[in-house]
Protein backbone atom coordinates (compact mmCIF):
# COMPACT_ATOMS: atom_id res chain seq x y z
CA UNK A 1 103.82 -67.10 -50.28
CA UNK A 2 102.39 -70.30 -48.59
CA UNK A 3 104.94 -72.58 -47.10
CA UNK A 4 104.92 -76.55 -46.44
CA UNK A 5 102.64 -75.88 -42.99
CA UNK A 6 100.29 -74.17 -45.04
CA UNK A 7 99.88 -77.13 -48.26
CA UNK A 8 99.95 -79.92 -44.91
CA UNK A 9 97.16 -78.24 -43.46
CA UNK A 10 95.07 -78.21 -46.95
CA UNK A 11 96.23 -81.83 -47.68
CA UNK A 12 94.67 -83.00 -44.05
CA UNK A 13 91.21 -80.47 -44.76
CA UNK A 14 91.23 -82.55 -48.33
CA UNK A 15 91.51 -85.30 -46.40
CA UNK A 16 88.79 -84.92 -44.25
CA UNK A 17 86.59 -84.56 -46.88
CA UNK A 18 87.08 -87.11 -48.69
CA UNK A 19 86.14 -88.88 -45.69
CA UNK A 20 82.90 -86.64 -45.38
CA UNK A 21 81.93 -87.35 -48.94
CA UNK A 22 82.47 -91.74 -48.34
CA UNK A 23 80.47 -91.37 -45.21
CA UNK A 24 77.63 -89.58 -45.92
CA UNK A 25 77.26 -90.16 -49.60
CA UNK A 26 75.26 -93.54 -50.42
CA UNK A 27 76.40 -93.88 -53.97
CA UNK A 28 80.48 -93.91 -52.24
CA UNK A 29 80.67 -96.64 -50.28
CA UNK A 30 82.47 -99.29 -51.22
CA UNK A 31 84.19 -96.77 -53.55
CA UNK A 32 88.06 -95.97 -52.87
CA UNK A 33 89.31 -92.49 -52.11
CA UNK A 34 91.12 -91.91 -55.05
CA UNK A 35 87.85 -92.40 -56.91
CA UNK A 36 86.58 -90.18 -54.64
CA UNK A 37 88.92 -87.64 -55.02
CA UNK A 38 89.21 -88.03 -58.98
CA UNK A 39 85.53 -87.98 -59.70
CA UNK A 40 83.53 -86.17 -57.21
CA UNK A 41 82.40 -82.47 -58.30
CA UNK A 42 82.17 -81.51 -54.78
CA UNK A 43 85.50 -82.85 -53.74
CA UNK A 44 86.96 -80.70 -56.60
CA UNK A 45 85.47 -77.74 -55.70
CA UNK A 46 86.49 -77.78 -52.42
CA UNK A 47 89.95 -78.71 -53.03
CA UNK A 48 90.20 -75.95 -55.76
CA UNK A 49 88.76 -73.51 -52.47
CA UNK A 50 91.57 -75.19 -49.77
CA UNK A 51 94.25 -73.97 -52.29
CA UNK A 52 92.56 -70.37 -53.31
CA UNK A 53 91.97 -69.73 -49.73
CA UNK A 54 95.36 -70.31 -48.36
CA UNK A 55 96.28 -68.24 -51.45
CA UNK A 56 94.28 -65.36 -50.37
CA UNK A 57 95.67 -65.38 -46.70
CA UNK A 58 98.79 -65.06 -48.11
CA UNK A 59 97.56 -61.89 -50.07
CA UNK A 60 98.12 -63.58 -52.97
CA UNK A 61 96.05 -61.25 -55.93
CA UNK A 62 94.31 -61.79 -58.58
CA UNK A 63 94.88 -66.20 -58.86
CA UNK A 64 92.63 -66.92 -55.94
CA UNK A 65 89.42 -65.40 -58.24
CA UNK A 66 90.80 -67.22 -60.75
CA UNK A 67 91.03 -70.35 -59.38
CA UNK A 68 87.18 -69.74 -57.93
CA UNK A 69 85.71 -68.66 -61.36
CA UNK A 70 87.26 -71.49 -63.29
CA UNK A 71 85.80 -74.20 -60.61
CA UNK A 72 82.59 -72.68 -61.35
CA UNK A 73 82.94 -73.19 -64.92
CA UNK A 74 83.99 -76.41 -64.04
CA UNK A 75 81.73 -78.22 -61.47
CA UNK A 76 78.93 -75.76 -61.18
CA UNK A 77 80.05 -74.73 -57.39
CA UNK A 78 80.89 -71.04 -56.85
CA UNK A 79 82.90 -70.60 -53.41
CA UNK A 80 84.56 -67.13 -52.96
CA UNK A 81 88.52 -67.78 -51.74
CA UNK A 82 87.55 -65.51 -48.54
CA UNK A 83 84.90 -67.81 -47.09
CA UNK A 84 85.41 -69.95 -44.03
CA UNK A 85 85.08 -73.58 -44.26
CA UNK A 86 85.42 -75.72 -41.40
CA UNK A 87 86.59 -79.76 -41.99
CA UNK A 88 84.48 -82.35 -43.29
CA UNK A 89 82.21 -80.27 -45.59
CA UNK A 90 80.26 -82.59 -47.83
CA UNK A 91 78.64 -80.96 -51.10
CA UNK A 92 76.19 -83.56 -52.44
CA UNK A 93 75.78 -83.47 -56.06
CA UNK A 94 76.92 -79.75 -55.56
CA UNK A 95 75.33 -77.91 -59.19
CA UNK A 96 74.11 -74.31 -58.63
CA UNK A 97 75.92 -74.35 -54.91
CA UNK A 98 76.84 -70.62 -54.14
CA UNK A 99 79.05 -69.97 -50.95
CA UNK A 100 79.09 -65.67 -50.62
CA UNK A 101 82.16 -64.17 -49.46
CA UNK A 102 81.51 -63.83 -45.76
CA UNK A 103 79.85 -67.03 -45.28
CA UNK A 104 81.28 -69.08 -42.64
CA UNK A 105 80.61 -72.86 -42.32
CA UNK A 106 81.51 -75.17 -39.44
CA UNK A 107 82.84 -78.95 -39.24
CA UNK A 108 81.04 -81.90 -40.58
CA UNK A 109 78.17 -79.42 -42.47
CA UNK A 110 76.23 -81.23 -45.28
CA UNK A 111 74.89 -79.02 -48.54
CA UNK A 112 72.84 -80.58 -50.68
CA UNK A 113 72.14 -79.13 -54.94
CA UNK A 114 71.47 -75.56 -55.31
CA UNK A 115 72.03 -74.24 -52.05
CA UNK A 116 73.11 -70.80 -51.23
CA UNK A 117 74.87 -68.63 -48.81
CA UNK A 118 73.95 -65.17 -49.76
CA UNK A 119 73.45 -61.80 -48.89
CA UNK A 120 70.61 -59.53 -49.16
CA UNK A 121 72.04 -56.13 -49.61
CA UNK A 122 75.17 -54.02 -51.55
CA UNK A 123 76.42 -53.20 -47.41
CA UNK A 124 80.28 -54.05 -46.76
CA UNK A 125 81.34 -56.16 -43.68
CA UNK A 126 79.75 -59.53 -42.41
CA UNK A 127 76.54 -60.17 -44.93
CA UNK A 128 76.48 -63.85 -45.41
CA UNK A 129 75.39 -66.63 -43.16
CA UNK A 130 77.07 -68.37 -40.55
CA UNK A 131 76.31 -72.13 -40.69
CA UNK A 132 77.46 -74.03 -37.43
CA UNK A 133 78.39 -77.60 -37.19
CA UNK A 134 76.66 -80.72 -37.98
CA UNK A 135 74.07 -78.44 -39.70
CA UNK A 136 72.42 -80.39 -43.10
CA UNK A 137 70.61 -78.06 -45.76
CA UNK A 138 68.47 -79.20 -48.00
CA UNK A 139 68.25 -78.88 -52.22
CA UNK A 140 67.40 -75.59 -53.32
CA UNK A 141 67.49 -73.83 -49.99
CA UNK A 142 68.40 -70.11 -49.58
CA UNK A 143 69.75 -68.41 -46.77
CA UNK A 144 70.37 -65.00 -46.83
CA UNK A 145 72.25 -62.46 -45.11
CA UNK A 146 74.29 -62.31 -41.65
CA UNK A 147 72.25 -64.96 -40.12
CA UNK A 148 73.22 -67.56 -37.87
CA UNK A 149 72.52 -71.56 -38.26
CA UNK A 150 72.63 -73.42 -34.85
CA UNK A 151 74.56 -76.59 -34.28
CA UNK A 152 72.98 -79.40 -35.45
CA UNK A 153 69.63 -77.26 -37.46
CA UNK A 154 68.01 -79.06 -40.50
CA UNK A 155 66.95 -76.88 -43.36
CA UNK A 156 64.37 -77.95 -46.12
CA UNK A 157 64.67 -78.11 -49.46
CA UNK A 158 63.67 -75.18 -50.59
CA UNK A 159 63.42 -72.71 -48.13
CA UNK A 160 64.50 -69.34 -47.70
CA UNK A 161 65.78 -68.43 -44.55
CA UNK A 162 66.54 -65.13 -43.63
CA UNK A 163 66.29 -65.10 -39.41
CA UNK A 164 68.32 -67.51 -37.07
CA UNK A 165 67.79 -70.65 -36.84
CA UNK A 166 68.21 -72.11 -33.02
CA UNK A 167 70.51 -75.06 -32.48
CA UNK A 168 69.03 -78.73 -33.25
CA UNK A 169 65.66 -77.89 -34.87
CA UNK A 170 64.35 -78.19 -38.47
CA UNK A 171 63.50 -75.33 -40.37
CA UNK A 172 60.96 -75.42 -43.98
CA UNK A 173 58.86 -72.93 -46.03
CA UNK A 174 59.31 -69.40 -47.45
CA UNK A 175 60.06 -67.99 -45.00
CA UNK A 176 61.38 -70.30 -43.28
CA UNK A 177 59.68 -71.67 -40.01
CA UNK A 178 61.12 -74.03 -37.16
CA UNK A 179 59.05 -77.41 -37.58
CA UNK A 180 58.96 -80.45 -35.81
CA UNK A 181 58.52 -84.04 -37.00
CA UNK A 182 56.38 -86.08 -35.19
CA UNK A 183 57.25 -84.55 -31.38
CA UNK A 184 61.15 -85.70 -33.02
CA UNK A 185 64.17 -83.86 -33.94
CA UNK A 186 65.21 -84.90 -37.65
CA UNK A 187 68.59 -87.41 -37.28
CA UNK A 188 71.27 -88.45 -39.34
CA UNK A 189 72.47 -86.37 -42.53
CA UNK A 190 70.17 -88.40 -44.50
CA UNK A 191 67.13 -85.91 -43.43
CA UNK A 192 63.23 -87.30 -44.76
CA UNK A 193 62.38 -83.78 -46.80
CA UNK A 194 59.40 -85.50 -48.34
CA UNK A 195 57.31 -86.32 -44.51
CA UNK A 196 58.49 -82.83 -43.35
CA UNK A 197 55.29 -80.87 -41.72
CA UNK A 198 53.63 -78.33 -43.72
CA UNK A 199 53.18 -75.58 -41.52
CA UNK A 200 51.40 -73.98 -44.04
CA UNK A 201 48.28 -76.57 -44.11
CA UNK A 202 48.53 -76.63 -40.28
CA UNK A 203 47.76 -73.00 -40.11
CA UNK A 204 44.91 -73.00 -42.53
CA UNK A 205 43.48 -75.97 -40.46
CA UNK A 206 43.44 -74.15 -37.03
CA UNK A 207 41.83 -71.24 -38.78
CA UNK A 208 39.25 -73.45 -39.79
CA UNK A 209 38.40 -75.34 -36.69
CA UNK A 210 38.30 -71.38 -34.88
CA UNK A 211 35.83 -70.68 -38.28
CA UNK A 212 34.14 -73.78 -37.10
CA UNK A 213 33.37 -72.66 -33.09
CA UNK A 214 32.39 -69.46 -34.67
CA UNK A 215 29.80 -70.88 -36.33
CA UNK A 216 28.42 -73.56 -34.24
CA UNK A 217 28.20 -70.86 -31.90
CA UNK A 218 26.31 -68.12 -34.30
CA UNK A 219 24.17 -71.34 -35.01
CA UNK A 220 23.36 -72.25 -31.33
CA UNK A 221 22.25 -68.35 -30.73
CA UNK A 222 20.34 -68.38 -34.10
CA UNK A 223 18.70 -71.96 -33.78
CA UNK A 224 20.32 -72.57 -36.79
CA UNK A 225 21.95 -75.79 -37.72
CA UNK A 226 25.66 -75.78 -37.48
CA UNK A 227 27.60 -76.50 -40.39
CA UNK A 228 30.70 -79.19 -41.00
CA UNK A 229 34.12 -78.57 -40.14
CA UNK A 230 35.63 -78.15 -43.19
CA UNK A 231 38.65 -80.75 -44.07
CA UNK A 232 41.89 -78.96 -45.05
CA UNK A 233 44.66 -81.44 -46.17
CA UNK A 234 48.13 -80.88 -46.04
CA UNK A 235 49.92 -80.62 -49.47
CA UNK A 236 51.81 -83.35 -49.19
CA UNK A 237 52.02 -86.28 -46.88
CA UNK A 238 53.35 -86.61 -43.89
CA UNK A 239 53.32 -90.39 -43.08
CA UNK A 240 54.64 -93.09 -45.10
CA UNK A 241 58.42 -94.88 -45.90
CA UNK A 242 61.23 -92.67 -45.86
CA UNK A 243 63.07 -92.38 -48.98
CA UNK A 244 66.01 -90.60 -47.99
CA UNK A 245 69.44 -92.55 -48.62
CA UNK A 246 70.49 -91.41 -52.02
């Protein structure tokens, strides 16, 4: 069974993220951490995982699941006891998260609504991501099987991820594809999804401009006139105020 080293060590990981969640949640600050602690779905989860983790070191059957599936029914997080979850995890509104049973997530990581850490087949053995630290994923996003998320990476909401991800870069689309903003690495926790390139658009519009040469040069050998360049435009925008911050 666990002893008193084993609740200290949960009590400081609770700790920390409690401190995660004041820090990098707008709508906390100013807001004590008992609050915090009391009515935060994302702290509960996580402090229902500390305890059915150290539970299922311990080789403790059958209460660790149970613990898991009734913070599910409770918060709308599912985190399997046999994950690895570094300090300072911050779960940001936290409904739909899903953390697989070989996922393994670093220090001060970031999750935002309806993420998941899942695999892609019925194979035994590693066959869930491996987040690093400082990494910040976006609403919705999906990444699937024994991948591995470099220090620092941003992932967009939304995207489905299923090859690494190198360290410090910022990753959007289905499938996902390393971006970046404006000749800029993405900072802060707080990441702009809305100005994110649209690598999508960018690739139609190089296409078009090669369509373009063609032509003018088919036109040139024909004594033709050449024709416009066509104008693609990105689906969304890509300049403007950034909303992120809550």
């Amino acid at each position: 069974m666990p002893g008193l080293g084993t609740f200290a060590r949960v009590a400081k990981e609770v700790r920390c993220d409690v401190v995660a969640a004041r820090d990098r949640d707008p709508a906390a600050r100013g807001v004590a951490p008992a609050e915090i602690l009391a009515t935060w779905p994302g702290i509960h989860a996580l402090l229902a995982f500390r305890v059915a983790h150290a539970l299922h070191l311990a080789g403790v059957p059958v209460l660790p699941r149970m613990i898991a599936m009734l913070t599910r029914a409770l918060t709308g997080i599912e985190i399997h006891p046999a994950a690895k979850i570094g300090q300072g995890l911050f779960i940001d509104h936290g409904a739909g998260v899903v953390i697989g049973e070989t996922a393994e997530i670093g220090d001060n990581v970031t999750l935002y609504q309806g993420v998941t850490l899942g695999g892609t087949g019925f194979q035994a053995g590693k066959r869930h991501p491996t987040v690093q630290d400082n990494v910040t994923i976006g609403s919705g996003a999906k990444l699937l099987g024994p991948i591995t998320i470099g220090h620092g990476a941003k992932i967009g909401a939304n995207s489905v991820v299923i090859t690494d991800v190198p360290p410090n870069s910022t990753v959007v689309g289905n499938p996902g594809h390393p971006v970046r903003v404006e000749g800029h690495p993405v900072e802060g926790p707080d990441a702009d999804w809305i100005h994110l390139p649209d690598p999508i658009a960018e690739a139609i519009q190089a296409l078009s401009g090669r369509i373009a040469t063609l032509e003018q040069a088919l036109a040139e050998l024909s004594e033709g006139e050449p024709q416009p360049l066509a104008e693609v435009r990105p689906l969304r925008t890509v300049k403007g105020p950034n909303p992120a911050g809550g």
